[in-house]
C-alpha atoms as a PDB file:
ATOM      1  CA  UNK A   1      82.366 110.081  76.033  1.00  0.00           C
ATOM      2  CA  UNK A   2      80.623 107.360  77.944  1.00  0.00           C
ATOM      3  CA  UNK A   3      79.607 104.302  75.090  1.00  0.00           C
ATOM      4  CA  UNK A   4      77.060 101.492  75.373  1.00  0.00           C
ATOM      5  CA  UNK A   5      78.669  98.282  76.398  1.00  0.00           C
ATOM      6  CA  UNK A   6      77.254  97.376  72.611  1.00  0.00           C
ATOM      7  CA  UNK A   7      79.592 100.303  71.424  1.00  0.00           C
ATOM      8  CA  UNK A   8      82.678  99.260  72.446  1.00  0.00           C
ATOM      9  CA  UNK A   9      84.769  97.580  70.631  1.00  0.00           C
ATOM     10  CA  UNK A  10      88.389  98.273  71.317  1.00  0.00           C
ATOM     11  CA  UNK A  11      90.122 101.428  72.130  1.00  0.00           C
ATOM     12  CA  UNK A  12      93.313 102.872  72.628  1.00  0.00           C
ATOM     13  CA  UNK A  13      94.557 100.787  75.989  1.00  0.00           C
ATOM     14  CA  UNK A  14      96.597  97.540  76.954  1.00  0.00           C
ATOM     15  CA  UNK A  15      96.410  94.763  75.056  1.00  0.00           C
ATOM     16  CA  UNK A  16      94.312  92.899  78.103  1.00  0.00           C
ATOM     17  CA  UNK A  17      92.391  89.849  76.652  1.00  0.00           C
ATOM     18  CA  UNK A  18      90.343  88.979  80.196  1.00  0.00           C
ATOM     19  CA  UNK A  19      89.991  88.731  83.508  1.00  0.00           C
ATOM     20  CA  UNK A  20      92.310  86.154  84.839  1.00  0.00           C
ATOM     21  CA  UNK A  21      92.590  86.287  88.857  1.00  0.00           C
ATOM     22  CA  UNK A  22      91.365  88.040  91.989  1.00  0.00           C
ATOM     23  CA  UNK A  23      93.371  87.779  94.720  1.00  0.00           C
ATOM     24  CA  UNK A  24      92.222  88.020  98.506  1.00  0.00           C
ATOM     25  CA  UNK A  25      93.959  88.456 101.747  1.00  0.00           C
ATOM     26  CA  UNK A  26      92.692  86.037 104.301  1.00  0.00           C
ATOM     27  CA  UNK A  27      92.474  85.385 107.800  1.00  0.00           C
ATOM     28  CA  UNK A  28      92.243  81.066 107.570  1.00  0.00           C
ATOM     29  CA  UNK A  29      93.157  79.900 104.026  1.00  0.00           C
ATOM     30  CA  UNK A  30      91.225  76.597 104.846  1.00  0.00           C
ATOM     31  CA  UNK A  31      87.943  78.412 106.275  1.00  0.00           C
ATOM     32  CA  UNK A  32      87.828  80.787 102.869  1.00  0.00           C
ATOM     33  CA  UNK A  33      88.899  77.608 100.811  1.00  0.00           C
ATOM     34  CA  UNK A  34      85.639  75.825 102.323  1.00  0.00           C
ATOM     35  CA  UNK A  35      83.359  79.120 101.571  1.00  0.00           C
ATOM     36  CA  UNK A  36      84.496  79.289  98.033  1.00  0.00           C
ATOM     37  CA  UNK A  37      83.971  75.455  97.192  1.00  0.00           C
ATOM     38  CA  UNK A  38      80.554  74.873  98.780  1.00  0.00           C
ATOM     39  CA  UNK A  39      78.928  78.007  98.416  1.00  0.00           C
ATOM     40  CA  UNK A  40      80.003  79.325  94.900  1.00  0.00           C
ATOM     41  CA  UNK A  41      80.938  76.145  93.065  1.00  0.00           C
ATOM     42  CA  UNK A  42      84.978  76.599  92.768  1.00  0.00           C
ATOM     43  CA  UNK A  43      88.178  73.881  92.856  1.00  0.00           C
ATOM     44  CA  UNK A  44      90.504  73.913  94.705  1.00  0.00           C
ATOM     45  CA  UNK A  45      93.840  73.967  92.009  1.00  0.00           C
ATOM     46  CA  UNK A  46      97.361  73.191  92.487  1.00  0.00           C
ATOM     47  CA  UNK A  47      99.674  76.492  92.974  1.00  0.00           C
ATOM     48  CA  UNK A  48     103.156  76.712  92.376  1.00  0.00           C
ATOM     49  CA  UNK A  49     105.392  74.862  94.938  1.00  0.00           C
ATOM     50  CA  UNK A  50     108.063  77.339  94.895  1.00  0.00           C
ATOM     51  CA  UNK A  51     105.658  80.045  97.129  1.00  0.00           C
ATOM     52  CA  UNK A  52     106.635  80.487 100.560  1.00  0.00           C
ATOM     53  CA  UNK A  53     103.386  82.210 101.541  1.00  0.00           C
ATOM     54  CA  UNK A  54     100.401  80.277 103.121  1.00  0.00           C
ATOM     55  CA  UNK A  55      97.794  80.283 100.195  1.00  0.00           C
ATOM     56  CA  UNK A  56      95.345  78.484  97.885  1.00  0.00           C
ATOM     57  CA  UNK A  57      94.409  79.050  94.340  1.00  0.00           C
ATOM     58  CA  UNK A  58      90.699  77.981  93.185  1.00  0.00           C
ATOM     59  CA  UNK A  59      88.855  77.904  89.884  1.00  0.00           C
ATOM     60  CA  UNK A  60      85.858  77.758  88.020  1.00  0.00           C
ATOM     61  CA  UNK A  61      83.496  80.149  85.675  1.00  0.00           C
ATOM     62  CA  UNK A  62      87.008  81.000  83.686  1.00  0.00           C
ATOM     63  CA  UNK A  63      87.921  82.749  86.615  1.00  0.00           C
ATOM     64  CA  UNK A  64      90.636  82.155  89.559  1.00  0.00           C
ATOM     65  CA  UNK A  65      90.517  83.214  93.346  1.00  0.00           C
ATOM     66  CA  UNK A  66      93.460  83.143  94.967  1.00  0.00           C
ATOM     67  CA  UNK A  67      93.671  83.311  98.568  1.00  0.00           C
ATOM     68  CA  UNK A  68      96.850  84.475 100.194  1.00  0.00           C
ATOM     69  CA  UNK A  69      96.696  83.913 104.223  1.00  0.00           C
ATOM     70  CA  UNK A  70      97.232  87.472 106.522  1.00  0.00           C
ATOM     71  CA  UNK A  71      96.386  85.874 110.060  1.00  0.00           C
ATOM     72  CA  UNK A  72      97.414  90.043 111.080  1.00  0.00           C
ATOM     73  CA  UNK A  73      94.107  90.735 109.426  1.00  0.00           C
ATOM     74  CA  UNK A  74      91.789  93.012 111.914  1.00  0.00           C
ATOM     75  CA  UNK A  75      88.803  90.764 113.129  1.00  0.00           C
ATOM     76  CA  UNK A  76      85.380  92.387 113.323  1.00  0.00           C
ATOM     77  CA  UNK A  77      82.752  90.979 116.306  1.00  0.00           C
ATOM     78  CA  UNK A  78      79.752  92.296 114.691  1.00  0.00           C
ATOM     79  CA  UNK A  79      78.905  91.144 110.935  1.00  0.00           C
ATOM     80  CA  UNK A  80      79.520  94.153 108.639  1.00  0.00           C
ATOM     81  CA  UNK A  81      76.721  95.690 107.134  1.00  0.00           C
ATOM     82  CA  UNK A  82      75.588  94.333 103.874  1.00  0.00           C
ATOM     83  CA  UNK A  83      76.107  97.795 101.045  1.00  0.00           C
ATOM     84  CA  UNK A  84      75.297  96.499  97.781  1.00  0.00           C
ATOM     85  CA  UNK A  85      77.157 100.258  96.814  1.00  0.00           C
ATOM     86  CA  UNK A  86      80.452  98.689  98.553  1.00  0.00           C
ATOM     87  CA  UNK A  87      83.290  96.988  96.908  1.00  0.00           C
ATOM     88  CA  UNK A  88      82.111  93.543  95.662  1.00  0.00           C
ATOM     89  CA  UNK A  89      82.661  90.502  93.186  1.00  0.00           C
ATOM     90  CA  UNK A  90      79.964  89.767  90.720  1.00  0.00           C
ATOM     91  CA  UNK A  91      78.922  86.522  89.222  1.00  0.00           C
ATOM     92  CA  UNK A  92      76.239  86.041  86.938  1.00  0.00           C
ATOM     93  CA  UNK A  93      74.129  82.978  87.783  1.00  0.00           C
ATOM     94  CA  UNK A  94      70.932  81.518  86.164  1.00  0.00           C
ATOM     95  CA  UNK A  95      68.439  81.156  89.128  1.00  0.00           C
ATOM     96  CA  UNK A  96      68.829  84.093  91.750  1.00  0.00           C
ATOM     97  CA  UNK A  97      65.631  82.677  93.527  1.00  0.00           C
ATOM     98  CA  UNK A  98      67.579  79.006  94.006  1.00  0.00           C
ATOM     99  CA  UNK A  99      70.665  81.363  94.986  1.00  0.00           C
ATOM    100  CA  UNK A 100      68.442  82.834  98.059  1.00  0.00           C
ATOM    101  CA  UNK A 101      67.263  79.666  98.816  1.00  0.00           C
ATOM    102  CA  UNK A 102      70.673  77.824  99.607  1.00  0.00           C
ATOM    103  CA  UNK A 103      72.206  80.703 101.394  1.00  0.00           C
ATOM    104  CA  UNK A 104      69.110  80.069 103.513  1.00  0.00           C
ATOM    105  CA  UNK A 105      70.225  76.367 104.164  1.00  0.00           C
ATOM    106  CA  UNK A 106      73.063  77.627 104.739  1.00  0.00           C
ATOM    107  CA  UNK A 107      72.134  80.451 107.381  1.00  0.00           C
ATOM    108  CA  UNK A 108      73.501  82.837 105.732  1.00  0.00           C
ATOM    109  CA  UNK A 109      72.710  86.553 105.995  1.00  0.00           C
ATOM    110  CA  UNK A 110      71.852  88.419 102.588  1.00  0.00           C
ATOM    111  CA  UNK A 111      70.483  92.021 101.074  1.00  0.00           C
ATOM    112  CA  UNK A 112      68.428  91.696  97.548  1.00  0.00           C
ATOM    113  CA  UNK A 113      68.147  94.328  95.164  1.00  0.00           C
ATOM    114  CA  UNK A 114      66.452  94.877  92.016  1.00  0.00           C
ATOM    115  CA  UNK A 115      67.460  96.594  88.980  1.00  0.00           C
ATOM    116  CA  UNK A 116      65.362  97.633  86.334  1.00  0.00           C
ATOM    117  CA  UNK A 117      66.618  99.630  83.062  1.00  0.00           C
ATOM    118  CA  UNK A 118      64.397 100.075  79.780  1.00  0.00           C
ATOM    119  CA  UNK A 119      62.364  96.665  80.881  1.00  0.00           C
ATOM    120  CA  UNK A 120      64.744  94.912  81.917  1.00  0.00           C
ATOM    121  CA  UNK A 121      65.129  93.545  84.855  1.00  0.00           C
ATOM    122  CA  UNK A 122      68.227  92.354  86.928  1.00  0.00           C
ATOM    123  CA  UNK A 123      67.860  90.357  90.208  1.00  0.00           C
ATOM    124  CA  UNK A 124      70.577  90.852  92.679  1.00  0.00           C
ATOM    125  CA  UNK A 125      71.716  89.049  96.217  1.00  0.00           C
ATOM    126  CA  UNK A 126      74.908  90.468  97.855  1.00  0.00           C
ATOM    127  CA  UNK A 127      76.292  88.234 100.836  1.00  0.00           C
ATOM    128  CA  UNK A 128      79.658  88.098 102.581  1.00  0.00           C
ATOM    129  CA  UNK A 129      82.524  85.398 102.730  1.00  0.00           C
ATOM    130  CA  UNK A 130      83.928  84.424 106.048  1.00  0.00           C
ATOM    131  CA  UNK A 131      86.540  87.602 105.838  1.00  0.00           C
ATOM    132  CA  UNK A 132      83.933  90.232 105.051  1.00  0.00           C
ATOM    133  CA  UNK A 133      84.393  90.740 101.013  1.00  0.00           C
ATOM    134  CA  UNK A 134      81.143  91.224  99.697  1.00  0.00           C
ATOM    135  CA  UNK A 135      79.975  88.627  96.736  1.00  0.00           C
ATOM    136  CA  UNK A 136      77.170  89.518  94.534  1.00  0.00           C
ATOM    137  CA  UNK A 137      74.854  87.487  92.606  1.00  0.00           C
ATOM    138  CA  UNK A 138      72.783  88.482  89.744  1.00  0.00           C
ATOM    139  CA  UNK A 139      70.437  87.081  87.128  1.00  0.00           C
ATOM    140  CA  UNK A 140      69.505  89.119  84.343  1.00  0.00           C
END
């Protein structure tokens, strides 16, 4: 049975209560840490000492990233195609239009889309960090 988001309510599954990290592999730590503070707003945090990986947690929006350094990663010469149907994070912001605007500033390449359901409407901007994971953007 597929339920309205309205509808659910709690169900026979793990006892999860939210979403508390994502966690990306990373060609320069420093380079992603840069991305993720200017362009989307998050802080740098302090991770646990004991790790003996190259890495860097950040936060903000009640939600980490932490970035785990893989200098093995393959690099790509051409910028990968923008596919808002391609694996992505979502954020939720209030403005999509001043969104747009600063990845302009910032010369950055992005693909809009626009979703409309029962008269509503939901603005959406998909972009890439510096290791190719797509971020979305979307105001509803």
């Amino acid at each position: 049975m597929i339920l309205e988001i309205e509808e659910v309510s709690s169900c026979e599954a793990l006892p999860l209560l939210s979403l508390n990290h994502v966690s990306l592999l990373v060609r320069d730590v420093w380079n992603s840490v840069r991305f993720y503070e200017d362009v989307l707003g998050f802080c740098l945090v302090k991770r646990p000492s004991s790790f003996n990986f190259h890495g860097a947690w950040l936060y903000n929006y009640g939600v980490g990233i932490h970035l785990l350094e893989n200098k093995g990663m393959e690099d790509y010469d051409e910028p990968r195609p923008i596919n808002p149907k391609d694996n992505h994070i979502s954020f939720q912001s209030s403005d999509v239009v001043v969104v747009k605007r600063r990845l302009e500033e910032m010369g950055m390449r992005y693909a809009t889309a626009l979703v409309e359901e029962e008269g509503i409407k939901v603005d959406q901007v998909f972009f890439h960090d510096p290791d190719g994971y797509m971020i979305r953007n979307m105001q509803l």
